[in-house]
N, C-alpha and C. Protein backbone atom coordinates (compact mmCIF):
# COMPACT_ATOMS: atom_id res chain seq x y z
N UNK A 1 51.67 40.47 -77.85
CA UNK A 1 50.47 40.24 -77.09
C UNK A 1 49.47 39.50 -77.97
N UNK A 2 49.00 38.79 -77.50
CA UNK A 2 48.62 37.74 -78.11
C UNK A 2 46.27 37.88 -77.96
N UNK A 3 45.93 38.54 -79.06
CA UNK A 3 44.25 38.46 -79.34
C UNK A 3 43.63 38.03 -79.73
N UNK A 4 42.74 37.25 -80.01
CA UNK A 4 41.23 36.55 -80.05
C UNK A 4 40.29 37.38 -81.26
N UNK A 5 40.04 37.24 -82.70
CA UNK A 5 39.35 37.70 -83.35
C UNK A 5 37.60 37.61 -83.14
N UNK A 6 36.76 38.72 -82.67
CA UNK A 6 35.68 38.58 -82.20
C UNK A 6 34.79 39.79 -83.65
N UNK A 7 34.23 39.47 -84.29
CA UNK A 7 33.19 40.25 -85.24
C UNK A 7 34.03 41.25 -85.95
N UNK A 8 35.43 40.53 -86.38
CA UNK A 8 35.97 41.64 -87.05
C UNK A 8 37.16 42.35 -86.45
N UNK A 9 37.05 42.11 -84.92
CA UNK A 9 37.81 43.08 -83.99
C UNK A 9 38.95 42.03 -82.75
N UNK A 10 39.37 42.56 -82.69
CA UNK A 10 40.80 41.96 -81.88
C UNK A 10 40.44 42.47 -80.25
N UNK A 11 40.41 41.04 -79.66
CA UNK A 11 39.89 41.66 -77.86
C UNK A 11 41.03 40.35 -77.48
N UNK A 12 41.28 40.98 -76.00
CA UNK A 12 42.14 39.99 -75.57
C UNK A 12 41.73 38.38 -75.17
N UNK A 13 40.38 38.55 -74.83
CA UNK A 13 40.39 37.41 -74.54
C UNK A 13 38.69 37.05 -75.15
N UNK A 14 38.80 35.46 -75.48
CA UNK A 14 36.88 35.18 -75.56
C UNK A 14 36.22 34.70 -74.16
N UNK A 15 36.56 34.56 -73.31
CA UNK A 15 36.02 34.20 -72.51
C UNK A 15 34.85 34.73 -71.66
N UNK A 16 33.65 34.23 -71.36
CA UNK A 16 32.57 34.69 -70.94
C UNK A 16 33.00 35.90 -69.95
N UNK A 17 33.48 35.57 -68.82
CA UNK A 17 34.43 36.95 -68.14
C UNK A 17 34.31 38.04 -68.47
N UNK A 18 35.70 38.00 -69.68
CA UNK A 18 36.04 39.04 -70.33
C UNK A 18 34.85 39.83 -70.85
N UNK A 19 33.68 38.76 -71.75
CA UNK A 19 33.13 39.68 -72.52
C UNK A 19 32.06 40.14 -72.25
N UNK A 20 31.36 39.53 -70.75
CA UNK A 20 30.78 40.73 -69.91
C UNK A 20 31.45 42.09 -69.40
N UNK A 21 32.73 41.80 -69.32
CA UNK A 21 33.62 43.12 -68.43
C UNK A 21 33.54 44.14 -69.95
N UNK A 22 33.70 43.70 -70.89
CA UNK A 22 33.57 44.62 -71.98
C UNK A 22 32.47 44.95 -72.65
N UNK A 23 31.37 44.16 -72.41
CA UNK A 23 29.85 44.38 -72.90
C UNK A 23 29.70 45.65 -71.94
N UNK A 24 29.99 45.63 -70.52
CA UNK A 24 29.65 46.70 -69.61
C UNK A 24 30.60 47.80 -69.72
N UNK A 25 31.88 47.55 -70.22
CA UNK A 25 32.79 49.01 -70.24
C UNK A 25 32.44 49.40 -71.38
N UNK A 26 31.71 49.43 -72.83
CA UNK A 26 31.80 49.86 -73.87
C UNK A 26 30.25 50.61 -73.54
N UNK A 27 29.00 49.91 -72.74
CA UNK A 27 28.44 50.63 -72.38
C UNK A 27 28.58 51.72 -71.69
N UNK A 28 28.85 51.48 -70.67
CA UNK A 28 29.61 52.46 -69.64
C UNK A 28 30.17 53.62 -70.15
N UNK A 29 30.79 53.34 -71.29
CA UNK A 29 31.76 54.20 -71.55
C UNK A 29 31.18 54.92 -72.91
N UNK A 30 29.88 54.54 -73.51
CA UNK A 30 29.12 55.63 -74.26
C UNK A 30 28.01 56.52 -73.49
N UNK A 31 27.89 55.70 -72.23
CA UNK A 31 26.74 56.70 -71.13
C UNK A 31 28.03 57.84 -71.19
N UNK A 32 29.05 57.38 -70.50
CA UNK A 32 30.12 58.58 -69.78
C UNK A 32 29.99 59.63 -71.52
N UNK A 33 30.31 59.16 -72.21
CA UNK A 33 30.56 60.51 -73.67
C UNK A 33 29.43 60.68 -73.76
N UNK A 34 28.11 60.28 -73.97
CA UNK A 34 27.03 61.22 -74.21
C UNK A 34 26.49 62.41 -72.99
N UNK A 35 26.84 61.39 -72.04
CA UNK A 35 26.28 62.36 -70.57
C UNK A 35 27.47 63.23 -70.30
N UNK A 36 28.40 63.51 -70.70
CA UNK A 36 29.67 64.35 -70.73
C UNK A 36 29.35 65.52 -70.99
N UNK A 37 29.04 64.96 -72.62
CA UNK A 37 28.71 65.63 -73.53
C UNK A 37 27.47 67.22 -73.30
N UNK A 38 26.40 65.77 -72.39
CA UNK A 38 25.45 67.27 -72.61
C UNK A 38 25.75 68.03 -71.20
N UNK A 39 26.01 67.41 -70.36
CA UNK A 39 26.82 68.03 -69.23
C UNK A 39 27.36 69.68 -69.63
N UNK A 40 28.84 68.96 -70.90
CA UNK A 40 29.02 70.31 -70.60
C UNK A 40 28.45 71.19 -71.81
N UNK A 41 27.54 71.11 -72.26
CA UNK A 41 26.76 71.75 -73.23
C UNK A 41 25.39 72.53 -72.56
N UNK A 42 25.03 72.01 -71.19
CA UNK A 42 23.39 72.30 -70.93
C UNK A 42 24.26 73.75 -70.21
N UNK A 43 22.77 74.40 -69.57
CA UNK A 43 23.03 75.21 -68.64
C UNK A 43 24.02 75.10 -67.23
N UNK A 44 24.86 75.78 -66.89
CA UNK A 44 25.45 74.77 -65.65
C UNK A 44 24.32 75.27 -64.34
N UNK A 45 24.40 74.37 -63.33
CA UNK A 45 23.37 74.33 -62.45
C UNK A 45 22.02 74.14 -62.83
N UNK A 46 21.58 74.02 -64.21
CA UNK A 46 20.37 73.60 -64.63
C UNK A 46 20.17 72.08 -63.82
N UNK A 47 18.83 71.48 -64.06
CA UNK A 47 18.60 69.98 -63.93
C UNK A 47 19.42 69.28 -64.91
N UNK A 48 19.24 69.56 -66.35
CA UNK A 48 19.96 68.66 -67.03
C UNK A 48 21.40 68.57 -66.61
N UNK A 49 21.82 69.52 -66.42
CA UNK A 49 23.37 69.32 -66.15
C UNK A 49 23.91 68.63 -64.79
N UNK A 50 23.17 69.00 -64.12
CA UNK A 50 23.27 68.14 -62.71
C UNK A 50 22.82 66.95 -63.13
N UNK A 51 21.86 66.48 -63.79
CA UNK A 51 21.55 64.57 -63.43
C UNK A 51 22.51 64.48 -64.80
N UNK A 52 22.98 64.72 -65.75
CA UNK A 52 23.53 64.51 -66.60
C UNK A 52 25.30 64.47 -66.10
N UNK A 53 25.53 65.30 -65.43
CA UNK A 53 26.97 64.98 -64.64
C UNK A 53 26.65 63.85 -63.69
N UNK A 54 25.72 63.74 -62.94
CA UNK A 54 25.74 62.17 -62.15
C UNK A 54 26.33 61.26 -63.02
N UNK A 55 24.85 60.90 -64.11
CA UNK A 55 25.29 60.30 -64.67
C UNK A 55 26.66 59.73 -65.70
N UNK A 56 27.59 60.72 -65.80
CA UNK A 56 28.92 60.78 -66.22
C UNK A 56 29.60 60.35 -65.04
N UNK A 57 29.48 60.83 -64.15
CA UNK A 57 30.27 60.65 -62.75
C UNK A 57 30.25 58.73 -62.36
N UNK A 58 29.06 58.28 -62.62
CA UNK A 58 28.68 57.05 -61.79
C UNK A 58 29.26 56.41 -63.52
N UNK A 59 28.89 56.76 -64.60
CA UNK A 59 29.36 56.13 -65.68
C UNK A 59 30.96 55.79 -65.85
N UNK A 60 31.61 56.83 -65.43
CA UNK A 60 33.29 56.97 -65.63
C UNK A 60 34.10 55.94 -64.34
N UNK A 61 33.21 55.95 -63.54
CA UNK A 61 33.46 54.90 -62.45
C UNK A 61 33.23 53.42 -62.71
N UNK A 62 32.17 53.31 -63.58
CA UNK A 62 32.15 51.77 -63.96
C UNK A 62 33.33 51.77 -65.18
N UNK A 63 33.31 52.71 -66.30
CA UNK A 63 34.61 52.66 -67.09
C UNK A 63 35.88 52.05 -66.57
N UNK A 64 36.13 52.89 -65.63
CA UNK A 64 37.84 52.30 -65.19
C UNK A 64 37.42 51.01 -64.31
N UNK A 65 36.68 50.85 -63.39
CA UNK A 65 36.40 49.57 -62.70
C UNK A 65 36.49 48.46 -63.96
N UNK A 66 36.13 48.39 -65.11
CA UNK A 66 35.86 47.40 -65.66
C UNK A 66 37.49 47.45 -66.54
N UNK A 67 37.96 48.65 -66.81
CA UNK A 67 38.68 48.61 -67.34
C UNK A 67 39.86 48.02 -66.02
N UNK A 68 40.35 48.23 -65.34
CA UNK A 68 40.98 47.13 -64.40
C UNK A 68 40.76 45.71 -64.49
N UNK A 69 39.17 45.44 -64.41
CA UNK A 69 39.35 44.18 -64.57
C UNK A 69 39.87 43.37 -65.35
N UNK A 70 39.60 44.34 -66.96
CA UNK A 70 39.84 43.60 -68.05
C UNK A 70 41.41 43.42 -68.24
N UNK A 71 42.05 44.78 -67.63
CA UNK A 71 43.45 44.84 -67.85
C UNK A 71 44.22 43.26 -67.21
N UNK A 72 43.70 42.88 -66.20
CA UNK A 72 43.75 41.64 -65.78
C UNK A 72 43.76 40.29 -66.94
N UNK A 73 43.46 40.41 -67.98
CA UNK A 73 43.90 39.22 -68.72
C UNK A 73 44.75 39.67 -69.91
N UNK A 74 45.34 40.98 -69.59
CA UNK A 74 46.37 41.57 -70.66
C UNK A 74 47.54 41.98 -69.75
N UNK A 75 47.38 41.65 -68.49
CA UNK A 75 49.02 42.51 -67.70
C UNK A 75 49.96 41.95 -67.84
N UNK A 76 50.87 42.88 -67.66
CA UNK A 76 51.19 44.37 -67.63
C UNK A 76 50.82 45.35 -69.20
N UNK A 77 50.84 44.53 -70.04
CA UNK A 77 50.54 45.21 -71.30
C UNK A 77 49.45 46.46 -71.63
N UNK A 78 48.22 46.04 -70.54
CA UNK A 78 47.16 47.29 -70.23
C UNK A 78 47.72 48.26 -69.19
N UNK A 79 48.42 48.47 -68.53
CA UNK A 79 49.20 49.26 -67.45
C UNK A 79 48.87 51.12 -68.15
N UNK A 80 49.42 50.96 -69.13
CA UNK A 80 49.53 52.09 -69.68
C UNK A 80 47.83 52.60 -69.99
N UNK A 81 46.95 51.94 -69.86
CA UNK A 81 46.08 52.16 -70.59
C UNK A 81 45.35 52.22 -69.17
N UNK A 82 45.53 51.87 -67.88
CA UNK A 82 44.85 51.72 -66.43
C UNK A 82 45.36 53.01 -66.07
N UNK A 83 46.23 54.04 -66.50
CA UNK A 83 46.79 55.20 -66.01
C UNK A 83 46.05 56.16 -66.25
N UNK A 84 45.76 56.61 -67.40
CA UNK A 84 44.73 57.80 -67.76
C UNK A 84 43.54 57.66 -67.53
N UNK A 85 42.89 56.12 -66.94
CA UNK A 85 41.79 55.77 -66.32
C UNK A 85 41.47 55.95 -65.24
N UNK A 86 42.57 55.32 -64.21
CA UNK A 86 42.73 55.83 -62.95
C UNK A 86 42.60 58.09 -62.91
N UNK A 87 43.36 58.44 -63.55
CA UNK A 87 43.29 60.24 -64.06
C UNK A 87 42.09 60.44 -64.13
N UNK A 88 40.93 59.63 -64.86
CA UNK A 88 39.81 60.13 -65.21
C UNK A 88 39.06 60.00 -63.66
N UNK A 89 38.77 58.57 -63.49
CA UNK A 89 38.40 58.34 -62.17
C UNK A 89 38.52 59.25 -61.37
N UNK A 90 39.70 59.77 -60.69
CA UNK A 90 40.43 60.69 -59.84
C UNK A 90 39.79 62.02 -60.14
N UNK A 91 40.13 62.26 -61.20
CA UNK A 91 39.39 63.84 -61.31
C UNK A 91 37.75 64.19 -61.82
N UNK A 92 37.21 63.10 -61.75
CA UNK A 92 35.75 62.98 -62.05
C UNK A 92 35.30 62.91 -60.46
N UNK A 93 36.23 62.37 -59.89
CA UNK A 93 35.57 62.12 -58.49
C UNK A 93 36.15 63.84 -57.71
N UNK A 94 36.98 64.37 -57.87
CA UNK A 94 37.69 65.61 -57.08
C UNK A 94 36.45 66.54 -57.33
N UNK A 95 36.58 66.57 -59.10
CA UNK A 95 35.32 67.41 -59.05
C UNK A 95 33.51 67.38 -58.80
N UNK A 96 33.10 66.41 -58.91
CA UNK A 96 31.70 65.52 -58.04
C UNK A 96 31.84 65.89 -56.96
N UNK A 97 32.87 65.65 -55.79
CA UNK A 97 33.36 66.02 -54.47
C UNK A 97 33.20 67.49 -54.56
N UNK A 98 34.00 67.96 -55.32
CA UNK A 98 33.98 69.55 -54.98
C UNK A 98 32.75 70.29 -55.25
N UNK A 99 31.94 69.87 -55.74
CA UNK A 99 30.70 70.50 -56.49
C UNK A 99 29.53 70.22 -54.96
N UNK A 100 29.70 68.90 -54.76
CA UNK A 100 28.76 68.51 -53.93
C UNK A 100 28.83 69.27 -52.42
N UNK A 101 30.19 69.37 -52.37
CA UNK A 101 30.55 70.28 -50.70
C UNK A 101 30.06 71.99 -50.99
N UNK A 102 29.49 72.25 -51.82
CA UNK A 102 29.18 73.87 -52.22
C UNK A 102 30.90 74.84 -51.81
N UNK A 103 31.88 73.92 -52.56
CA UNK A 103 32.88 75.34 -52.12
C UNK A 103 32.81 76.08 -53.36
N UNK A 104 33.47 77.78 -53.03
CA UNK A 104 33.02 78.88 -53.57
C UNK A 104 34.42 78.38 -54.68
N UNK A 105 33.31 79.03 -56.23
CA UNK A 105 34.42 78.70 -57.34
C UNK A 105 33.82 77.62 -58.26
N UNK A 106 33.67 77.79 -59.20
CA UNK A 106 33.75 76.76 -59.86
C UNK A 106 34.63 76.19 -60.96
N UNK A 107 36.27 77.04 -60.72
CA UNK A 107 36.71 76.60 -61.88
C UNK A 107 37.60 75.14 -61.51
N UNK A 108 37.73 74.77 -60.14
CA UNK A 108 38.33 73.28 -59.82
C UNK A 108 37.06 72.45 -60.18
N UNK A 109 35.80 72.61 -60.30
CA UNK A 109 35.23 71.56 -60.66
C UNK A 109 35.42 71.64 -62.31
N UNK A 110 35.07 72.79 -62.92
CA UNK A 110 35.35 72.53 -64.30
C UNK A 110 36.55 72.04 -65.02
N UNK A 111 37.74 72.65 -64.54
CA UNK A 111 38.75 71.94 -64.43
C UNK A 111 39.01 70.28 -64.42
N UNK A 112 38.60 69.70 -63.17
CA UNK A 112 38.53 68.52 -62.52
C UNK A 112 37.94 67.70 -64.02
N UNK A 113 36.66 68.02 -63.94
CA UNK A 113 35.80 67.51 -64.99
C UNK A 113 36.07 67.25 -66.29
N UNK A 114 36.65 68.69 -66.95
CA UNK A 114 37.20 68.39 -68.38
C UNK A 114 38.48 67.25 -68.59
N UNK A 115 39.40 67.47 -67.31
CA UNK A 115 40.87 66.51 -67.38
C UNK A 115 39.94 65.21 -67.40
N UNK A 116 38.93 65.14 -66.73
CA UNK A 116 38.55 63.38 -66.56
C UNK A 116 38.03 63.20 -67.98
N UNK A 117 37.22 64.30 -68.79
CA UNK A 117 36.98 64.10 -69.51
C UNK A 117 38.11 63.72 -70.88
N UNK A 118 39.04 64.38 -70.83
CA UNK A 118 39.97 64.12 -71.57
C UNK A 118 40.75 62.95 -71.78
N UNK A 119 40.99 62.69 -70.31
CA UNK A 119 41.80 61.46 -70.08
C UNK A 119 41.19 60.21 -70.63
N UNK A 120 39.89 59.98 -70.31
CA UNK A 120 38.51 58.98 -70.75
C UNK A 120 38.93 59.13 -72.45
N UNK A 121 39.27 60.01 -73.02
CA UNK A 121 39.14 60.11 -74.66
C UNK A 121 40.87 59.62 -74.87
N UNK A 122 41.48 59.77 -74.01
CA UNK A 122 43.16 59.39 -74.05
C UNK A 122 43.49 58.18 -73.99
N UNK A 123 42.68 57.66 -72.95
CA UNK A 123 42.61 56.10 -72.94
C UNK A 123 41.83 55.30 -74.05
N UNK A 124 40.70 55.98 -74.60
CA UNK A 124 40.27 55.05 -76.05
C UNK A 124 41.05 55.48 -76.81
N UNK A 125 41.56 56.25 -77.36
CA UNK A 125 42.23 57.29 -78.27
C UNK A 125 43.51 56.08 -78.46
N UNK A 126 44.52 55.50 -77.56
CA UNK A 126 45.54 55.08 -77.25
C UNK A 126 45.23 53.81 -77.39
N UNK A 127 43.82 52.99 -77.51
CA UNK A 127 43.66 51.33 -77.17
C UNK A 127 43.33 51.77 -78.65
N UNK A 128 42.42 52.08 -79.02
CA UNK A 128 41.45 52.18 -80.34
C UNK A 128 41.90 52.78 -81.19
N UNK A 129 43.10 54.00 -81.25
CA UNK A 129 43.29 54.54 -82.66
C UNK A 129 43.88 54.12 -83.82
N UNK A 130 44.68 53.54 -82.71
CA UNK A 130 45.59 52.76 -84.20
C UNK A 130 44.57 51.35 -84.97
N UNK A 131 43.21 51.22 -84.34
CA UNK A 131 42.26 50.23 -84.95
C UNK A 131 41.23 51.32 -86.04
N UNK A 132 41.20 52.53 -86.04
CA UNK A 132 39.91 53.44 -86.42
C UNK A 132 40.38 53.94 -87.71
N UNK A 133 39.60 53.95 -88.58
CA UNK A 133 40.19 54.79 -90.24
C UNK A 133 40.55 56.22 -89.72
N UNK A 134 40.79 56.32 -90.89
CA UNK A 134 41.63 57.74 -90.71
C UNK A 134 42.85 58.21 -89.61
N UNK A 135 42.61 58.03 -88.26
CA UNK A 135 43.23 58.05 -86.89
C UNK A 135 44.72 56.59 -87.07
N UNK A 136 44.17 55.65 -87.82
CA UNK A 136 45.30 54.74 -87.75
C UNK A 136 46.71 55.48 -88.66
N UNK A 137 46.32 56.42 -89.26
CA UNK A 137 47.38 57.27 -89.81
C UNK A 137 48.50 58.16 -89.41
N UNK A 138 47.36 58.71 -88.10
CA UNK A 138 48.55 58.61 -87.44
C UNK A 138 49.37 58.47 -86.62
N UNK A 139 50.65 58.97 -86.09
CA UNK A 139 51.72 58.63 -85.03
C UNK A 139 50.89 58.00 -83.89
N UNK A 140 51.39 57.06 -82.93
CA UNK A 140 50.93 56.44 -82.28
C UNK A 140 50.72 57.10 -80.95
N UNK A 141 51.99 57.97 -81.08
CA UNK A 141 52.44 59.36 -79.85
C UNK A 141 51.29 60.27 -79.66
N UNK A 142 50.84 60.68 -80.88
CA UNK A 142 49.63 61.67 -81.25
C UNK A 142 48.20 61.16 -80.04
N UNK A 143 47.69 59.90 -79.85
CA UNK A 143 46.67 59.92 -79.74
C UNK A 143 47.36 59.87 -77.88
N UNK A 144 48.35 59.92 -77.58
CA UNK A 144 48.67 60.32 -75.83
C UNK A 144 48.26 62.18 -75.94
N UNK A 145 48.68 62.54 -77.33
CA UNK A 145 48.55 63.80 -76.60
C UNK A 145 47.50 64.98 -77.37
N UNK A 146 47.10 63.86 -78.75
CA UNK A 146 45.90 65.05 -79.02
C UNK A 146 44.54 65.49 -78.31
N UNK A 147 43.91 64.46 -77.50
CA UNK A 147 42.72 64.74 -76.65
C UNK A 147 43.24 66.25 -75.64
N UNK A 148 44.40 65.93 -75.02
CA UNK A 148 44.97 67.09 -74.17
C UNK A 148 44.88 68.46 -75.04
N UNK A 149 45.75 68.60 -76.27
CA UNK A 149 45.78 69.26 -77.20
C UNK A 149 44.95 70.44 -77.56
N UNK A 150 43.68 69.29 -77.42
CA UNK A 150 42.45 69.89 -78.07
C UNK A 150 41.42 70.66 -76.79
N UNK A 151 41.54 69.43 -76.02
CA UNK A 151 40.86 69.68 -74.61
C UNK A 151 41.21 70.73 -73.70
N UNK A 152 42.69 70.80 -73.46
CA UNK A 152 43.09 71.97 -72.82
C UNK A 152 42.72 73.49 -72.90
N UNK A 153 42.54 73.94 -74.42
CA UNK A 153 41.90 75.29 -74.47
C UNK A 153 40.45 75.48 -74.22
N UNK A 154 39.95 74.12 -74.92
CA UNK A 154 38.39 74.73 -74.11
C UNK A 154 38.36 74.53 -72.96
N UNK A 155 38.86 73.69 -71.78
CA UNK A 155 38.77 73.82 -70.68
C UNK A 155 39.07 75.23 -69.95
N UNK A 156 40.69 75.98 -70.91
CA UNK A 156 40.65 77.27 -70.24
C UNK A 156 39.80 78.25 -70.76
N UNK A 157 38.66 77.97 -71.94
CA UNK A 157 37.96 78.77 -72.36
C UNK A 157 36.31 78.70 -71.45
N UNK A 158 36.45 77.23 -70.79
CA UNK A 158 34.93 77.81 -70.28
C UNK A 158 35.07 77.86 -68.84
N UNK A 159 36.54 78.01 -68.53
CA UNK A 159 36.72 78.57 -66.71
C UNK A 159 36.48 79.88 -67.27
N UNK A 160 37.09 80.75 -68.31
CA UNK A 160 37.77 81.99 -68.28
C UNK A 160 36.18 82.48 -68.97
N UNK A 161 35.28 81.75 -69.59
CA UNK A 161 33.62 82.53 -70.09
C UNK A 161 32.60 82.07 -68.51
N UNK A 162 33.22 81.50 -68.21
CA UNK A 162 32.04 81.16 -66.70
C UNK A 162 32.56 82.81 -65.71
N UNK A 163 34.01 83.16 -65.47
CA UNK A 163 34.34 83.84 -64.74
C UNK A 163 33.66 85.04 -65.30
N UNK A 164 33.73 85.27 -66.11
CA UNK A 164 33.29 86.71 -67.32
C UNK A 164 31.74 86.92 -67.02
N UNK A 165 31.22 85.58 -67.12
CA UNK A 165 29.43 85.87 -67.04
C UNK A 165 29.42 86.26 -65.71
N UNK A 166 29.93 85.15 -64.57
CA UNK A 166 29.76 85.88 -62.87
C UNK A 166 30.11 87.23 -63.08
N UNK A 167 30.79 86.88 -63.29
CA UNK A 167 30.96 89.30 -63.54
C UNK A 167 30.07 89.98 -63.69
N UNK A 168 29.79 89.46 -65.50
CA UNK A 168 28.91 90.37 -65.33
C UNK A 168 27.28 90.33 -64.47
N UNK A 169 27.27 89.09 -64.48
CA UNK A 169 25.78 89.08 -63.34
C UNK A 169 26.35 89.71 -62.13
N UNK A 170 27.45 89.73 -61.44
CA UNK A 170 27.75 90.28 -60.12
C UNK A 170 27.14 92.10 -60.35
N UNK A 171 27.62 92.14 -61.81
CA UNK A 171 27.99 93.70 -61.96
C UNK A 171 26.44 94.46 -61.94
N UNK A 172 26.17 93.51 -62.88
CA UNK A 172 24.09 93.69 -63.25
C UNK A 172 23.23 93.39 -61.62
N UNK A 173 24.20 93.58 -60.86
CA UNK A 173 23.15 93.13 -59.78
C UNK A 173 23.76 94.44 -58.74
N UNK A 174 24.56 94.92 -58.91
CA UNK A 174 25.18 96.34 -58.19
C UNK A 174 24.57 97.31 -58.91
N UNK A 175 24.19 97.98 -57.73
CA UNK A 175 23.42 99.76 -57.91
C UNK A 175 24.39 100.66 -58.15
């Protein structure tokens, strides 16, 4: 596959196109990790966490949109890299959807949320690691499956501490 040296860094293409579609996905795609981020760090149902998940939600949507486009002057070679995007997309949107319809539960949205979140770190993880110190060390296999790795237990750790607190507020609220 054949890249274009731009400030040091290898992009597929120079063309004006391209390097709006990537001026806007690299943005895009530090709104989505910071607003992720405090997402799942604030209170849940607080304000911050609600405009802070929008903003992840509407961010992760321009991510893969742009990332399609761009895959367009690398296909089929980006294919692999439009898959865990499309994943993120998909389950950023299931859970936005599910949150917004008030159904009872919240561990399909947290759920929903963390996989998009993961996947979003699977797909840079997989374009970018083998470019990043330290990470270029190792296996190439590793960066498909360490975000999951890592991501998977806290995801079952803050369904399984969200269920625990409803408890006990259910319990603190019985006579």
């Amino acid at each position: 596959m054949r890249t274009e040296p731009l400030l040091g860094l290898d992009v597929a293409s120079l063309s004006a196109v391209f390097l709006v579609l990537l001026g806007i996905h690299v943005a895009a795609a530090l709104v989505a990790i910071v607003s992720g981020l405090v997402a799942m760090f604030s209170r849940k149902g607080s304000g911050r966490h609600v405009v802070s998940g929008r903003f992840y939600f509407g961010a992760i949507l321009i991510v893969f949109a742009s990332a399609c486009a761009m895959s367009a002057f690398r296909w089929p070679a980006d294919l692999p890299l439009v898959a865990p995007g499309a994943v993120a997309a998909v389950a950023a949107t299931y859970g936005f959807i599910y949150r917004r319809l008030h159904r009872p539960g919240d561990a399909p949205h947290i759920i929903a949320m963390g996989v998009s979140y993961v996947a979003m770190l699977t797909a840079f993880y997989v374009d970018n690691g083998p470019h990043l110190p330290i990470w270029q060390l190792l296996p190439s296999w590793l960066f498909w499956f360490l975000p999951a790795i890592i991501g998977t237990p806290l995801i079952m750790r803050a369904v399984l501490r969200h269920r625990r607190m409803r408890s006990e507020r259910a319990a603190a609220r019985t006579p």
